[in-house]
N, C-alpha and C. Protein backbone atom coordinates (compact mmCIF):
# COMPACT_ATOMS: atom_id res chain seq x y z
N UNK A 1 7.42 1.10 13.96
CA UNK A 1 8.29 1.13 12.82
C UNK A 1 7.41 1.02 11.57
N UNK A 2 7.39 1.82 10.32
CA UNK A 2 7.00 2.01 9.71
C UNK A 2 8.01 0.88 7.92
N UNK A 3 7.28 0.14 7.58
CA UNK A 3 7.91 -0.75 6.54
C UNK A 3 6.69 -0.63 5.07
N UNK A 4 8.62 -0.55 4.00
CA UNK A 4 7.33 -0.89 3.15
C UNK A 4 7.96 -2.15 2.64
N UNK A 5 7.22 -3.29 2.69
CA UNK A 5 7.96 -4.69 2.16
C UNK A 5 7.95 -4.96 0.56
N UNK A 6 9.28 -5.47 0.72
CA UNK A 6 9.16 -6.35 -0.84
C UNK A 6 8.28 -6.98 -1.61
N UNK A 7 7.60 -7.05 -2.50
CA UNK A 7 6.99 -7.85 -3.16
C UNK A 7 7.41 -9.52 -2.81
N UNK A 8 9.00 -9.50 -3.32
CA UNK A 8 9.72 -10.83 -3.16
C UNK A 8 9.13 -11.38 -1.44
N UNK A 9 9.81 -10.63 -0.93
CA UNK A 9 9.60 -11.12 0.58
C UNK A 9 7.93 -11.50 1.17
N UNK A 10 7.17 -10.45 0.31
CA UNK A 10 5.46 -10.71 1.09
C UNK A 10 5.38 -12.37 0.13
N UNK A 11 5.97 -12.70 -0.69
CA UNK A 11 5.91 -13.83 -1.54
C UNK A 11 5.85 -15.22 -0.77
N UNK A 12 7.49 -14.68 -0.12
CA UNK A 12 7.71 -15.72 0.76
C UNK A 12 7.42 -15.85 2.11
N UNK A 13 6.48 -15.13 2.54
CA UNK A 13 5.99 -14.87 3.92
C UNK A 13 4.85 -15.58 4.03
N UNK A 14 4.02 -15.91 2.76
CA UNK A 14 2.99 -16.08 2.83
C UNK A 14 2.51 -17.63 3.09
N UNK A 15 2.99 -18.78 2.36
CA UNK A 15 3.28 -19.89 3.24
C UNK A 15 3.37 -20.44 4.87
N UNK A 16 2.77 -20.90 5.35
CA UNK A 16 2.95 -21.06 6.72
C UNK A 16 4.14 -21.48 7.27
N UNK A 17 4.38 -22.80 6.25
CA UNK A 17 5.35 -23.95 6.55
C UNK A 17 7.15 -23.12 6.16
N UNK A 18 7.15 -22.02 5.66
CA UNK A 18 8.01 -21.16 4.63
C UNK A 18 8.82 -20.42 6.07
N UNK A 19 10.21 -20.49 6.39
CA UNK A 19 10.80 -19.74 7.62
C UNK A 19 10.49 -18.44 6.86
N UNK A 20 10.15 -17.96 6.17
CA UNK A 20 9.58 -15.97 6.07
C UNK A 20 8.48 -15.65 6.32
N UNK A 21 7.56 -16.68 7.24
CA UNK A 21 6.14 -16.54 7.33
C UNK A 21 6.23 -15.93 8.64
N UNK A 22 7.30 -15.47 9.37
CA UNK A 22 7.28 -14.76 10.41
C UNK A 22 7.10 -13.12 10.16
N UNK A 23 7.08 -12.98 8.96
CA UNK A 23 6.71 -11.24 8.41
C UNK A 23 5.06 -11.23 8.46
N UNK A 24 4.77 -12.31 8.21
CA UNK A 24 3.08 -12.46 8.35
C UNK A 24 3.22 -12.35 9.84
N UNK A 25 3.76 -12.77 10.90
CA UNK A 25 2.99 -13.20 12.19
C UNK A 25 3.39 -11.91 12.53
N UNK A 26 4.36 -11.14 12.82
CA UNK A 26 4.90 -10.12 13.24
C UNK A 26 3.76 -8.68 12.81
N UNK A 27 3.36 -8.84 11.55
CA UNK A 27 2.20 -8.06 11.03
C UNK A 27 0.89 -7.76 11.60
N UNK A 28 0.67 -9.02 11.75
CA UNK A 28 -0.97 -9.37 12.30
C UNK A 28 -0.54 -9.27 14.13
N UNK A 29 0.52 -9.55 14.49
CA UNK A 29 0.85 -8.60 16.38
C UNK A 29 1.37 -7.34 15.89
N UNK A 30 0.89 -6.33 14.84
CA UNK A 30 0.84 -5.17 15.09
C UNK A 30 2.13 -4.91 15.52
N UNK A 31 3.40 -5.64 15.01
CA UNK A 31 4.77 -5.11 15.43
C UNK A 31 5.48 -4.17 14.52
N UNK A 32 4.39 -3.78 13.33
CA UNK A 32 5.61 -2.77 12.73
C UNK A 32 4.12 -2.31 11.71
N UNK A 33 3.98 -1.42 11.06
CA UNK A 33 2.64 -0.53 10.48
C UNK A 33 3.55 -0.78 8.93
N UNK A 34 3.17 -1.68 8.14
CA UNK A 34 3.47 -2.21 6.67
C UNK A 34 2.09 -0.68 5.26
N UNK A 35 3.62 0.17 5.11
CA UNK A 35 2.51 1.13 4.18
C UNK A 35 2.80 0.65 2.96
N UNK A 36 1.17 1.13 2.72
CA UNK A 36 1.18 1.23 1.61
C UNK A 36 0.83 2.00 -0.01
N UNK A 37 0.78 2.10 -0.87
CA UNK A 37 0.06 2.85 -1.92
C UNK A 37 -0.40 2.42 -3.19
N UNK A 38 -1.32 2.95 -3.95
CA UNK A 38 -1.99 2.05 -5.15
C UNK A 38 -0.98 1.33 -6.30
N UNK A 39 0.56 1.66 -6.35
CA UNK A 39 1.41 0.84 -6.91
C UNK A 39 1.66 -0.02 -6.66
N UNK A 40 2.14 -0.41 -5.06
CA UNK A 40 2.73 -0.95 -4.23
C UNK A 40 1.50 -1.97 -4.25
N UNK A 41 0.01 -1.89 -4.02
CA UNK A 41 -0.82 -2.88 -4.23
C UNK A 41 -0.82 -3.46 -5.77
N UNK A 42 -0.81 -2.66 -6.41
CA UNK A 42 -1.20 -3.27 -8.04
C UNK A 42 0.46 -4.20 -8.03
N UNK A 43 1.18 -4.12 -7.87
CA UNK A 43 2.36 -5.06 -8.19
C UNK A 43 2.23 -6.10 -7.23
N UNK A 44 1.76 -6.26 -5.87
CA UNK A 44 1.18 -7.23 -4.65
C UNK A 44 0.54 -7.76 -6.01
N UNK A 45 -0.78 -7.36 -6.18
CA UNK A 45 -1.88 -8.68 -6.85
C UNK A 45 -1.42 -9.16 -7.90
N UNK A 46 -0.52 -8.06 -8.93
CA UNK A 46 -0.02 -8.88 -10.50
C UNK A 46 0.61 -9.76 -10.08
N UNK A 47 1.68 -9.97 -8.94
CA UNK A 47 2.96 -10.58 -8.56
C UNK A 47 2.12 -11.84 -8.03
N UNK A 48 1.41 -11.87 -7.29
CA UNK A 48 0.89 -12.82 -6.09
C UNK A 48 -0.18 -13.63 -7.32
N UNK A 49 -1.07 -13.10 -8.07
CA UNK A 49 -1.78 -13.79 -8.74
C UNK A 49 -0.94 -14.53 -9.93
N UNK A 50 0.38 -14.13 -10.40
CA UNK A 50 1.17 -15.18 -10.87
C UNK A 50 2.02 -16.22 -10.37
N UNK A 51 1.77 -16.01 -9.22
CA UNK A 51 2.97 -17.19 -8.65
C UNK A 51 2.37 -17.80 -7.61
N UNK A 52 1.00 -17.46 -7.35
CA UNK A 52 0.41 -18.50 -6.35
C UNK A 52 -1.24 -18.17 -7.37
N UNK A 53 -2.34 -17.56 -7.27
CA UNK A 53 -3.42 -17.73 -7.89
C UNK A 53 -4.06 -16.00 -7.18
N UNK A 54 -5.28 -15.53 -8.19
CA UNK A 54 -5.55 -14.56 -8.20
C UNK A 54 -6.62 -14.74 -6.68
N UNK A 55 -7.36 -15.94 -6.45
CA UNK A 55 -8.04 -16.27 -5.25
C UNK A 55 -6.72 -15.49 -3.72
N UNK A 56 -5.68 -16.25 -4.36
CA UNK A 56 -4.66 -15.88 -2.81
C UNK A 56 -3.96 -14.61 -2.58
N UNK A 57 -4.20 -13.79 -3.86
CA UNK A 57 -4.06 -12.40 -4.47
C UNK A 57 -4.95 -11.42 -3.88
N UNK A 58 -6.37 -11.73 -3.61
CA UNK A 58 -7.08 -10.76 -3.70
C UNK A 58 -7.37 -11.08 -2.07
N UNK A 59 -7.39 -12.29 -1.26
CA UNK A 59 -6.91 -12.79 -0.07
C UNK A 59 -6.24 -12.13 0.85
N UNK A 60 -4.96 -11.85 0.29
CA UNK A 60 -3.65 -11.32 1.13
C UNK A 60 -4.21 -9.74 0.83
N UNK A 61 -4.50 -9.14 -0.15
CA UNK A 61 -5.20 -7.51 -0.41
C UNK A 61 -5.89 -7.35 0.85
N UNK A 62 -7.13 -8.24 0.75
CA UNK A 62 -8.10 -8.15 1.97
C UNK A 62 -7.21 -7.65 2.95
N UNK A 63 -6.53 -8.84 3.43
CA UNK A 63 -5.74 -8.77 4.79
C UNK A 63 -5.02 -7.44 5.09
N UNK A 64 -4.78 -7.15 3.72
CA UNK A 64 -3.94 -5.98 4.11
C UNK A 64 -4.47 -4.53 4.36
N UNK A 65 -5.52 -4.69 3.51
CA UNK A 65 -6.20 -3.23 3.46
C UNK A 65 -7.39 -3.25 4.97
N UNK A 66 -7.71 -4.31 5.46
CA UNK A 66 -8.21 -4.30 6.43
C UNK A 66 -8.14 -3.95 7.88
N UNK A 67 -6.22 -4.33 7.65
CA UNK A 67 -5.66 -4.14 9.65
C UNK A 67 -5.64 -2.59 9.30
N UNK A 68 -5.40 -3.09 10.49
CA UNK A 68 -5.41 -1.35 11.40
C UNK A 68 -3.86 -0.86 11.53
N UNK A 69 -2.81 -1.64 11.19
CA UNK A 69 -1.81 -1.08 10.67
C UNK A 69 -1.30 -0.97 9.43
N UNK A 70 -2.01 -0.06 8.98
CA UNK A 70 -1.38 -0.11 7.86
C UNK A 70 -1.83 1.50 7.04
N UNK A 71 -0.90 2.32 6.95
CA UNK A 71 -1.68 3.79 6.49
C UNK A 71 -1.77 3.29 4.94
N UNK A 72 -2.21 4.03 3.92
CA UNK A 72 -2.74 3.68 2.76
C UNK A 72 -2.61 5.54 2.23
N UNK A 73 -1.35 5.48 1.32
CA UNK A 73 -0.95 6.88 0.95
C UNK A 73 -1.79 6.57 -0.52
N UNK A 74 -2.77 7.07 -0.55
CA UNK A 74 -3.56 7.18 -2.20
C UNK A 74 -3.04 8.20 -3.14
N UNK A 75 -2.27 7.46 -4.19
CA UNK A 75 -1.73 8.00 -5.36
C UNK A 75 -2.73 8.20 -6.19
N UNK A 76 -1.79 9.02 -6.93
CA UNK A 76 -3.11 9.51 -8.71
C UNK A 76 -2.57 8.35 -9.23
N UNK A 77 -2.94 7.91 -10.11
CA UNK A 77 -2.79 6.69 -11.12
C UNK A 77 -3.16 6.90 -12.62
């Protein structure tokens, strides 16, 4: 299954202790391919570096641009 998630929701996923941190676990077992594109990231880091810190911003990027699920549609910008 192919998802593209909320900003709001990757927000609240990201917490361990947070019941939406099951969008994180479900991610990382490769249960659904989370796309993405250079908007969809630039609003991840503005969003994430204001409401938690640019360290946990550029963190969760890593994570994301790293798995192996995840296609990466590169826009013009």
């Amino acid at each position: 299954m192919k998802v593209v998630v909320d900003t709001n929701c990757l927000i609240a996923s990201i917490p361990k202790n947070n019941s939406e941190h099951w969008l994180y676990i479900a991610f990382r077992q490769e249960r659904f391919i989370w796309c993405l594109s250079n908007e969809i990231l630039m609003e991840y880091e503005e969003v994430i570096s204001r409401f938690y810190s640019t360290t946990t911003a550029n963190l969760v990027l890593s994570i994301l641009l790293t798995a192996e699920n995840r296609p990466f549609n590169r826009a013009i910008l």
